[in-house]
N, C-alpha and C. Protein backbone atom coordinates (compact mmCIF):
# COMPACT_ATOMS: atom_id res chain seq x y z
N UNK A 1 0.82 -1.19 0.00
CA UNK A 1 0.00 0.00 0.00
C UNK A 1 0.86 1.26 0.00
N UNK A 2 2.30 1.39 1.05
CA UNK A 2 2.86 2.06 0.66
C UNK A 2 3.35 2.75 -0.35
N UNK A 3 3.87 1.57 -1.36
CA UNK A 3 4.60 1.47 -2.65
C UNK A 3 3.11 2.44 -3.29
N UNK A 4 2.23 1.87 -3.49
CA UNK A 4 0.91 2.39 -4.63
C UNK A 4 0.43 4.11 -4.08
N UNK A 5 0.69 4.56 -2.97
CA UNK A 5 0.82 5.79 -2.57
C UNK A 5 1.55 6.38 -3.07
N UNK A 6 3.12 6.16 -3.18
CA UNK A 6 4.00 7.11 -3.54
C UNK A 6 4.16 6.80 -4.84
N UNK A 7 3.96 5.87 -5.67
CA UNK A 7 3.57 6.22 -7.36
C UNK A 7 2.39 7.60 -7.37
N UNK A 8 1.32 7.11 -6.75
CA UNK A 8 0.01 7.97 -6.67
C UNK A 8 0.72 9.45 -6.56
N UNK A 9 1.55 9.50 -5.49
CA UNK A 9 2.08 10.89 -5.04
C UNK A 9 2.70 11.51 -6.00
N UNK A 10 3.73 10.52 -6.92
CA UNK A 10 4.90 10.88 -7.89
C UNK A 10 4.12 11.52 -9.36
N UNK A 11 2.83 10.35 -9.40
CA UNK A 11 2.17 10.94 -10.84
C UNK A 11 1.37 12.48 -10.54
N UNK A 12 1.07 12.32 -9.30
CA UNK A 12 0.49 14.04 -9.15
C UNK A 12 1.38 14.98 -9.43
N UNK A 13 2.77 14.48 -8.59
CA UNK A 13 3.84 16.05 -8.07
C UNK A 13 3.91 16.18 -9.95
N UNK A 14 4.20 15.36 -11.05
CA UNK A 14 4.69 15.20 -12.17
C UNK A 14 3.30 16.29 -12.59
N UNK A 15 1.99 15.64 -12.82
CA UNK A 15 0.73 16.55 -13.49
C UNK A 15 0.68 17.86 -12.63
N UNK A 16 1.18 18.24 -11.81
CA UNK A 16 1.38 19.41 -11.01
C UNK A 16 1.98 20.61 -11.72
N UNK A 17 3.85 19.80 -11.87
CA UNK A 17 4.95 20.52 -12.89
C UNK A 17 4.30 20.82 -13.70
N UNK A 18 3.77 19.95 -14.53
CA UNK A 18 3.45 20.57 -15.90
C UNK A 18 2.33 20.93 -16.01
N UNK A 19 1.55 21.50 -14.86
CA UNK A 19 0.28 22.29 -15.28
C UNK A 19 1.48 23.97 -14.84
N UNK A 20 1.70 23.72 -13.78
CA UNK A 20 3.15 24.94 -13.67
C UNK A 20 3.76 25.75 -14.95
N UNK A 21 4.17 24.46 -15.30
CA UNK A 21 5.03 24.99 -17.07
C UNK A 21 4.23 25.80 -17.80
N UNK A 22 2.71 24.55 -17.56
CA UNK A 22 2.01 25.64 -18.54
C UNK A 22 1.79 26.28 -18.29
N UNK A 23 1.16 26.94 -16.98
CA UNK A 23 0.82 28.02 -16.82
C UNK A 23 1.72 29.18 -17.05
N UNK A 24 3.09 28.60 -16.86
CA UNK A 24 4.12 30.12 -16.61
C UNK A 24 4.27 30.05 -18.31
N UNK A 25 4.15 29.08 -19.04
CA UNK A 25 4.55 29.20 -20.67
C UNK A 25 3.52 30.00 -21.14
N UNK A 26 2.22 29.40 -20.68
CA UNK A 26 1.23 29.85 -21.69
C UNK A 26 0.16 31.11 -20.89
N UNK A 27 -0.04 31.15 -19.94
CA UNK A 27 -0.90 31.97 -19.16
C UNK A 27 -0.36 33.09 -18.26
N UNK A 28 0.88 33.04 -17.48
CA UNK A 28 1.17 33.29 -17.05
C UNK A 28 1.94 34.46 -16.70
N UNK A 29 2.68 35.18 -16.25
CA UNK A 29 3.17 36.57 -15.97
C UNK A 29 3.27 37.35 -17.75
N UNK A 30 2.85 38.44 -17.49
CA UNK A 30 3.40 39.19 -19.12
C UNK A 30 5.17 38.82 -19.49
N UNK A 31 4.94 38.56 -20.36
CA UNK A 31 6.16 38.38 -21.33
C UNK A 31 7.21 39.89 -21.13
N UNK A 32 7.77 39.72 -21.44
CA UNK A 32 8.91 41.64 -21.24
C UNK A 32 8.19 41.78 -22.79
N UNK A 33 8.54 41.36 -23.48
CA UNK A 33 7.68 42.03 -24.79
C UNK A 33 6.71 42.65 -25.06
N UNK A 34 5.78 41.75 -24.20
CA UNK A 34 4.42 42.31 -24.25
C UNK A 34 4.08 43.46 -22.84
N UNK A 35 5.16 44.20 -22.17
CA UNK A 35 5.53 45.28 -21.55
C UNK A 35 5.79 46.74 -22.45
N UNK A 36 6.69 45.86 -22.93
CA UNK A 36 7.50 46.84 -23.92
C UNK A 36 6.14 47.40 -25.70
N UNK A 37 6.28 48.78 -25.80
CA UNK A 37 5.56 49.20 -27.24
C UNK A 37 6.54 48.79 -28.12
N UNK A 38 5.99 48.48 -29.35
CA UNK A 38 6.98 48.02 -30.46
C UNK A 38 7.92 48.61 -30.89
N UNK A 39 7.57 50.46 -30.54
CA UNK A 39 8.72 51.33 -31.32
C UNK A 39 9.98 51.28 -30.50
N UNK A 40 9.58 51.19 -29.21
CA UNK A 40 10.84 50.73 -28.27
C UNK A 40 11.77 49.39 -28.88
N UNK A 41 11.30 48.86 -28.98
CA UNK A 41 11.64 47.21 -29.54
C UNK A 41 12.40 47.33 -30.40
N UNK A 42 11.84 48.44 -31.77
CA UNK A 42 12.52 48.55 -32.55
C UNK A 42 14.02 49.32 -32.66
N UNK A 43 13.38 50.52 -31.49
CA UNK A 43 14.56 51.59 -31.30
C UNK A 43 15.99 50.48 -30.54
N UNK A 44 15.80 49.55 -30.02
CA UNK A 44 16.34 48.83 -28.98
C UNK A 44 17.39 47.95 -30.03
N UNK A 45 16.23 47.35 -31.04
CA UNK A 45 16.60 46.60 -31.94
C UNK A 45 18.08 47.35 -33.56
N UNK A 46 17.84 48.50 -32.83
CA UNK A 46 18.26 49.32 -34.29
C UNK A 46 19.49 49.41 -33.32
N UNK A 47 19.51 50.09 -32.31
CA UNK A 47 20.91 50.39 -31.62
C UNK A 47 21.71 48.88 -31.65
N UNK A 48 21.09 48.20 -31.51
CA UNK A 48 21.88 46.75 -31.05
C UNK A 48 23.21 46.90 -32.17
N UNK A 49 22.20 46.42 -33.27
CA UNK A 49 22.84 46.43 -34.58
C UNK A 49 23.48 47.48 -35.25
N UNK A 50 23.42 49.13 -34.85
CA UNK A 50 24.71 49.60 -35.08
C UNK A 50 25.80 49.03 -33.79
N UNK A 51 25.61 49.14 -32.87
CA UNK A 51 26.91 48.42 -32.07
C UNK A 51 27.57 47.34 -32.56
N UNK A 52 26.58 46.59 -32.81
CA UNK A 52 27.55 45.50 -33.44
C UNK A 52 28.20 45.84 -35.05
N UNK A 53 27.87 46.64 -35.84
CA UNK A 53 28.18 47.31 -36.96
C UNK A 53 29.39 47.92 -36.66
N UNK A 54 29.52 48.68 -35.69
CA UNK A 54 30.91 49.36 -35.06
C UNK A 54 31.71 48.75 -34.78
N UNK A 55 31.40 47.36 -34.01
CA UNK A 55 32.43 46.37 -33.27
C UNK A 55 32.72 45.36 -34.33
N UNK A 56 32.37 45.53 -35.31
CA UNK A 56 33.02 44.38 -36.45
C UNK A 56 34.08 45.54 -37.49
N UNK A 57 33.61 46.59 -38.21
CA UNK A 57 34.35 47.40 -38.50
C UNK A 57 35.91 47.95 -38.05
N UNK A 58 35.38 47.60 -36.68
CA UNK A 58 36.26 48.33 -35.61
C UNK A 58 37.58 46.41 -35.66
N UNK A 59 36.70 45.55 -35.53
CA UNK A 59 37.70 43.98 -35.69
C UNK A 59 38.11 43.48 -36.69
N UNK A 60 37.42 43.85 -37.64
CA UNK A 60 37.95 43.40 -39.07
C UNK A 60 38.45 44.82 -39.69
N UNK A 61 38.11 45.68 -39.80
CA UNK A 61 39.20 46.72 -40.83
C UNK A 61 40.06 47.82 -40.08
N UNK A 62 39.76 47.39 -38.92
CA UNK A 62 40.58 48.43 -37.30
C UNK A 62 39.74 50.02 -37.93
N UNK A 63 38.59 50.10 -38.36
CA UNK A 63 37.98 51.44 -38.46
C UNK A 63 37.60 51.74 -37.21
N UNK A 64 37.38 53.35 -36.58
CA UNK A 64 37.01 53.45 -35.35
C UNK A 64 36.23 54.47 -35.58
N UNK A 65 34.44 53.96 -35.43
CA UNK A 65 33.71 55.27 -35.29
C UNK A 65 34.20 56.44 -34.88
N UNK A 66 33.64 57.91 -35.68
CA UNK A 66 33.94 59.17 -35.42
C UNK A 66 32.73 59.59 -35.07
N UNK A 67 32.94 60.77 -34.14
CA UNK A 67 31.42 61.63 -33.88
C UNK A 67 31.79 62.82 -34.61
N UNK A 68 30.76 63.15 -35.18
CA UNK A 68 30.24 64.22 -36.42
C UNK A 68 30.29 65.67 -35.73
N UNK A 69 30.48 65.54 -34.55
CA UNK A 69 30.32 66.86 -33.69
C UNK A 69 31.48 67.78 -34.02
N UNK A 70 31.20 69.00 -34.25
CA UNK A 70 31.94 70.21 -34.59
C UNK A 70 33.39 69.38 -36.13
N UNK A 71 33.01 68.11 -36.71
CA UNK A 71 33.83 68.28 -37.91
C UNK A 71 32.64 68.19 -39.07
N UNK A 72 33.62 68.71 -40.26
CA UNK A 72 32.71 68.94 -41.91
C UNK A 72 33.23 67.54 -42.03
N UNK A 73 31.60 66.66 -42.39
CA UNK A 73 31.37 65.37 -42.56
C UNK A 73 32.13 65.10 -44.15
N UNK A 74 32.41 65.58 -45.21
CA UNK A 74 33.16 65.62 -46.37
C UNK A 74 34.59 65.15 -46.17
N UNK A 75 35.36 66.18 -45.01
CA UNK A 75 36.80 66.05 -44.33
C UNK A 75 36.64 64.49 -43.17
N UNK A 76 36.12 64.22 -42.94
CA UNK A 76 35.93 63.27 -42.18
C UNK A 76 35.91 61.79 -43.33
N UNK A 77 34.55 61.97 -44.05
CA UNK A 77 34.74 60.71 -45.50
C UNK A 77 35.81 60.76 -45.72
N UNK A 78 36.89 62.18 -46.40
CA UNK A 78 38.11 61.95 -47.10
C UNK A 78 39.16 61.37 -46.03
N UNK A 79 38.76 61.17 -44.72
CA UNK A 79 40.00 60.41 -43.62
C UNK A 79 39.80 59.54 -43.66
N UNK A 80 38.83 59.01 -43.58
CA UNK A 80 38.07 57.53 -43.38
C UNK A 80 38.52 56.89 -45.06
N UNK A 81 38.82 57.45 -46.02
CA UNK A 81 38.67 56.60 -47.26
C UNK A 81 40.46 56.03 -47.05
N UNK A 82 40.55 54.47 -47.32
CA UNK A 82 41.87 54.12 -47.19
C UNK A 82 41.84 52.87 -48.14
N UNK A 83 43.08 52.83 -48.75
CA UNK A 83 43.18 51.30 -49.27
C UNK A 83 43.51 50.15 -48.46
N UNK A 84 43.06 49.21 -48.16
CA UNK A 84 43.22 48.13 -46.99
C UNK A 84 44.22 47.03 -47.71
N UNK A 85 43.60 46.41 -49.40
CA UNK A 85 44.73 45.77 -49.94
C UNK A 85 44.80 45.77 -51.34
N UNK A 86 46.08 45.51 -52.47
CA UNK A 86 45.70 45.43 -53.88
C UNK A 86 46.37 44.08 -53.91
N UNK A 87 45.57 43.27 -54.90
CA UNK A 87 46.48 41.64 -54.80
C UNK A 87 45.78 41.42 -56.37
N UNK A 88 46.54 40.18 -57.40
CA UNK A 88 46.21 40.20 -58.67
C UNK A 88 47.68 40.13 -59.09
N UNK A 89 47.26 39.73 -60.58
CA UNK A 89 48.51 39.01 -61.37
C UNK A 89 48.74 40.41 -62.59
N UNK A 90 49.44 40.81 -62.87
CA UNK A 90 49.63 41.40 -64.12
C UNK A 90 48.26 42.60 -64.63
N UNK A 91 47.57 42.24 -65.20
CA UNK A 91 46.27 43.70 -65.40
C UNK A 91 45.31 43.68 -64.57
N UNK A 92 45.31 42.33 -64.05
CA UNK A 92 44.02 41.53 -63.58
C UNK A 92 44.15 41.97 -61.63
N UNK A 93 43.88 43.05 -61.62
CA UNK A 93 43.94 43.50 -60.12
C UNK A 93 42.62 44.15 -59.69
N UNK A 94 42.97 43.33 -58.20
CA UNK A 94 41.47 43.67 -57.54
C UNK A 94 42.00 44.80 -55.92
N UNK A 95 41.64 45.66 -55.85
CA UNK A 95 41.61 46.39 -54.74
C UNK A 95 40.34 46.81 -53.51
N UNK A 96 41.07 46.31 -52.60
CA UNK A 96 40.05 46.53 -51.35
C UNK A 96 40.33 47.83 -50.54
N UNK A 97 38.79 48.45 -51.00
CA UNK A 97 39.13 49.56 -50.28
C UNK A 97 38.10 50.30 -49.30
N UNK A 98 38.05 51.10 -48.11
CA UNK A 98 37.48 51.96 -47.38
C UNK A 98 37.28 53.01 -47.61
N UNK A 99 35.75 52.79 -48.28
CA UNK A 99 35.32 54.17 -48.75
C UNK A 99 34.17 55.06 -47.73
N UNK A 100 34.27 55.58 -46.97
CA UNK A 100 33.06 56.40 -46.23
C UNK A 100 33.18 55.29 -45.15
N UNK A 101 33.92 54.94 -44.69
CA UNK A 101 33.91 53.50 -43.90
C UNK A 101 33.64 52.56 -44.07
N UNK A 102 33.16 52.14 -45.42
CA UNK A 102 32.27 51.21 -45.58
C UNK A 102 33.34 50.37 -47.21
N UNK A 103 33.54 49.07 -46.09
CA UNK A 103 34.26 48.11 -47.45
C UNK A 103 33.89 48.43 -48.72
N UNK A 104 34.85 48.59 -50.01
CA UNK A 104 34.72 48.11 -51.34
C UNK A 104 35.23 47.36 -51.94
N UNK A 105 35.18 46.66 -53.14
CA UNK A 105 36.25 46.26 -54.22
C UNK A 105 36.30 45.91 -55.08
N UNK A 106 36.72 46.70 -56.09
CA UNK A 106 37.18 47.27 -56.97
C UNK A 106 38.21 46.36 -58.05
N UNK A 107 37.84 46.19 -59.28
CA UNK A 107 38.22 45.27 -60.31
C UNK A 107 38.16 45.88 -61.31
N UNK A 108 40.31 45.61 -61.72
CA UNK A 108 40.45 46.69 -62.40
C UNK A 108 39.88 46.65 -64.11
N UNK A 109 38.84 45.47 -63.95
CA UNK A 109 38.03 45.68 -65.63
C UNK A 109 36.90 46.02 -65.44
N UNK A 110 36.73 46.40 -63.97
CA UNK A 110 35.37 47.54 -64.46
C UNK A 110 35.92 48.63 -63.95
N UNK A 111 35.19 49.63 -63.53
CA UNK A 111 34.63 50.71 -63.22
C UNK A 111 33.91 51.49 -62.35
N UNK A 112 32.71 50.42 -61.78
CA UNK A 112 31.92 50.20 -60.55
C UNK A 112 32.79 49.16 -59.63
N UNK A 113 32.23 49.40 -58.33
CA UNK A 113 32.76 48.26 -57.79
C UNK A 113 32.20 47.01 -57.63
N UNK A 114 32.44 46.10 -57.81
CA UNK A 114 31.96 44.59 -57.62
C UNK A 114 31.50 44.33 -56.15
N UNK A 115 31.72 44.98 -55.18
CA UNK A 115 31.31 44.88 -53.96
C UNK A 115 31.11 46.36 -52.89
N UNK A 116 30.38 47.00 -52.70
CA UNK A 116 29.80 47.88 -52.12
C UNK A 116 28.81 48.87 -52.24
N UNK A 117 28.32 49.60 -51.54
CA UNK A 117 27.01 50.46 -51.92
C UNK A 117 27.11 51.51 -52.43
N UNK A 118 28.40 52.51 -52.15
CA UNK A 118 28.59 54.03 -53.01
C UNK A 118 28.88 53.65 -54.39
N UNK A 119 28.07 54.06 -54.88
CA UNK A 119 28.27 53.81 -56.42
C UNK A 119 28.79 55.32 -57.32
N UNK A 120 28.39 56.16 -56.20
CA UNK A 120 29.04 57.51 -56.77
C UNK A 120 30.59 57.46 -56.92
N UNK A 121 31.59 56.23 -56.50
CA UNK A 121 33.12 56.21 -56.57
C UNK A 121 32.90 55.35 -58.18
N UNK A 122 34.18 55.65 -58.96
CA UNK A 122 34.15 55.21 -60.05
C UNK A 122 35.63 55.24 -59.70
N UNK A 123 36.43 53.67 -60.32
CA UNK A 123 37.61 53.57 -60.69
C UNK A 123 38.50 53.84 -62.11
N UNK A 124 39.11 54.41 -61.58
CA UNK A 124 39.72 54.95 -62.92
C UNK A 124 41.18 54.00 -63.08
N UNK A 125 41.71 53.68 -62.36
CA UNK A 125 42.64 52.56 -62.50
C UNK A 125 43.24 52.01 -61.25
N UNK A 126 44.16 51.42 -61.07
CA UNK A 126 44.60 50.23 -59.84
C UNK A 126 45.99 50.30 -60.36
N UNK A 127 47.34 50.90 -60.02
CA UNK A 127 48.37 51.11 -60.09
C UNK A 127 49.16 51.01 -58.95
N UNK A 128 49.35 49.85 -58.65
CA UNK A 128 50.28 49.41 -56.88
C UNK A 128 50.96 50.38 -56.67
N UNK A 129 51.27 51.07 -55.72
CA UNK A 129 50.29 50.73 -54.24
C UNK A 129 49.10 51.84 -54.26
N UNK A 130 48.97 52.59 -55.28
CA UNK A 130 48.06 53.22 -54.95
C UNK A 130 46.59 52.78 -56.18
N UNK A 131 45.50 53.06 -55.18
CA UNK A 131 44.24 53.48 -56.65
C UNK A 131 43.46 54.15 -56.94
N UNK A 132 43.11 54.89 -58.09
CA UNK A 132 42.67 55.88 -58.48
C UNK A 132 41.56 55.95 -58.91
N UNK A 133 40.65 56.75 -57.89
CA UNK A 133 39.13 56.76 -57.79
C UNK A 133 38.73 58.20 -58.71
N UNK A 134 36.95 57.74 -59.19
CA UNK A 134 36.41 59.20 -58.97
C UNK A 134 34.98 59.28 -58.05
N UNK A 135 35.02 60.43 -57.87
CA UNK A 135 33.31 60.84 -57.14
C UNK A 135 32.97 61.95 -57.82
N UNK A 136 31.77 61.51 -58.92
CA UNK A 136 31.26 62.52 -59.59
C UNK A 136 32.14 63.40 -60.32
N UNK A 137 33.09 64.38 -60.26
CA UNK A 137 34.15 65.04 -61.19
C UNK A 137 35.53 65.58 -60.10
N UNK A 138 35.59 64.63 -58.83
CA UNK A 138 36.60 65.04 -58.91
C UNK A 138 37.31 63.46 -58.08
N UNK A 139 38.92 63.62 -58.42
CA UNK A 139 39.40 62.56 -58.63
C UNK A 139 40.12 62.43 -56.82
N UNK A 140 40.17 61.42 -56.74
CA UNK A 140 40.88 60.98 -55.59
C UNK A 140 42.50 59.67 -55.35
N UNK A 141 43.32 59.79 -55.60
CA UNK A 141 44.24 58.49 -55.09
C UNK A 141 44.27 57.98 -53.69
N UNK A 142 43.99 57.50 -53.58
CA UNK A 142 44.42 56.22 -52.16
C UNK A 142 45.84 55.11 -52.10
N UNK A 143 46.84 55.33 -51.51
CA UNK A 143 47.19 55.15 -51.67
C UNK A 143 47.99 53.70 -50.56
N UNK A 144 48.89 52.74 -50.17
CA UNK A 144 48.57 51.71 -49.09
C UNK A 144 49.60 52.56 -48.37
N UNK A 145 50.01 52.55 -47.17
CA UNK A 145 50.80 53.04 -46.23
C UNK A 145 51.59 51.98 -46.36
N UNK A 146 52.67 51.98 -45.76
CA UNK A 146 54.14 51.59 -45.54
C UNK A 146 54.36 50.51 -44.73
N UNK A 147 52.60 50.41 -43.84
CA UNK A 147 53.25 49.39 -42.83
C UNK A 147 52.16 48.23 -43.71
N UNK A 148 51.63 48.41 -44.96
CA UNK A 148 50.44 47.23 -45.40
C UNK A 148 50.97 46.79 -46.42
């Protein structure tokens, strides 16, 4: 009789838990979400992802966000634009470069770049170590520093 009690006991404490679960899964305290308005969520959601936008920039091309405060955002693009690498056999050269902070690269049989979003840069050629951009009509070289 003992023994058939404490099964009896064990199958309750068990249908107990899982009326518990459910309740806290399905019924139970508000969710933080459903606290939170969506524009928060989103505002929350948008910061995340520039941070992490900064902290990969910042690990893969050693770029380091600037604040816009008291500099002309033009002089700031032209610091930020750098060549990172040129590699290729004979005509056939491809250059990686930092334009507005933001990766490109550049293949020296086109013109556009094969990889990035400013499309206002146009290549005008790829001549180691440096390469020679345009934006709209006026021309820019980039050139690699000494220690790349």
């Amino acid at each position: 009789m003992n023994t058939h009690t404490n099964e009896r006991n064990r199958r309750l404490a068990r249908h107990l838990a899982g009326l518990g679960l459910a309740f806290l899964f399905f019924g139970g305290p508000a969710r933080a979400t459903d606290t939170l308005p969506q524009s928060t969520i989103d505002e929350l959601l948008r910061l995340d992802s520039q941070a992490a936008l900064v902290a990969a920039r910042k690990n893969i091309f050693g770029v380091v966000a600037t604040s816009d405060a008291g500099h002309d955002q033009a002089l700031t693009a032209a610091q930020s634009n750098q060549v990172l690498a040129i590699y290729g056999l004979g005509k056939t050269l491809t250059a990686e470069v930092l334009l507005e902070s933001e990766p490109h690269v550049f293949k020296s049989s086109r013109a556009k770049p094969v990889w990035g979003h400013l499309q206002q840069y146009t290549l005008e050629r790829i001549a180691p170590p440096c390469v020679y951009l345009k934006k709209i009509e006026q021309s820019e070289i980039l050139c690699l520093s000494k220690g790349q």
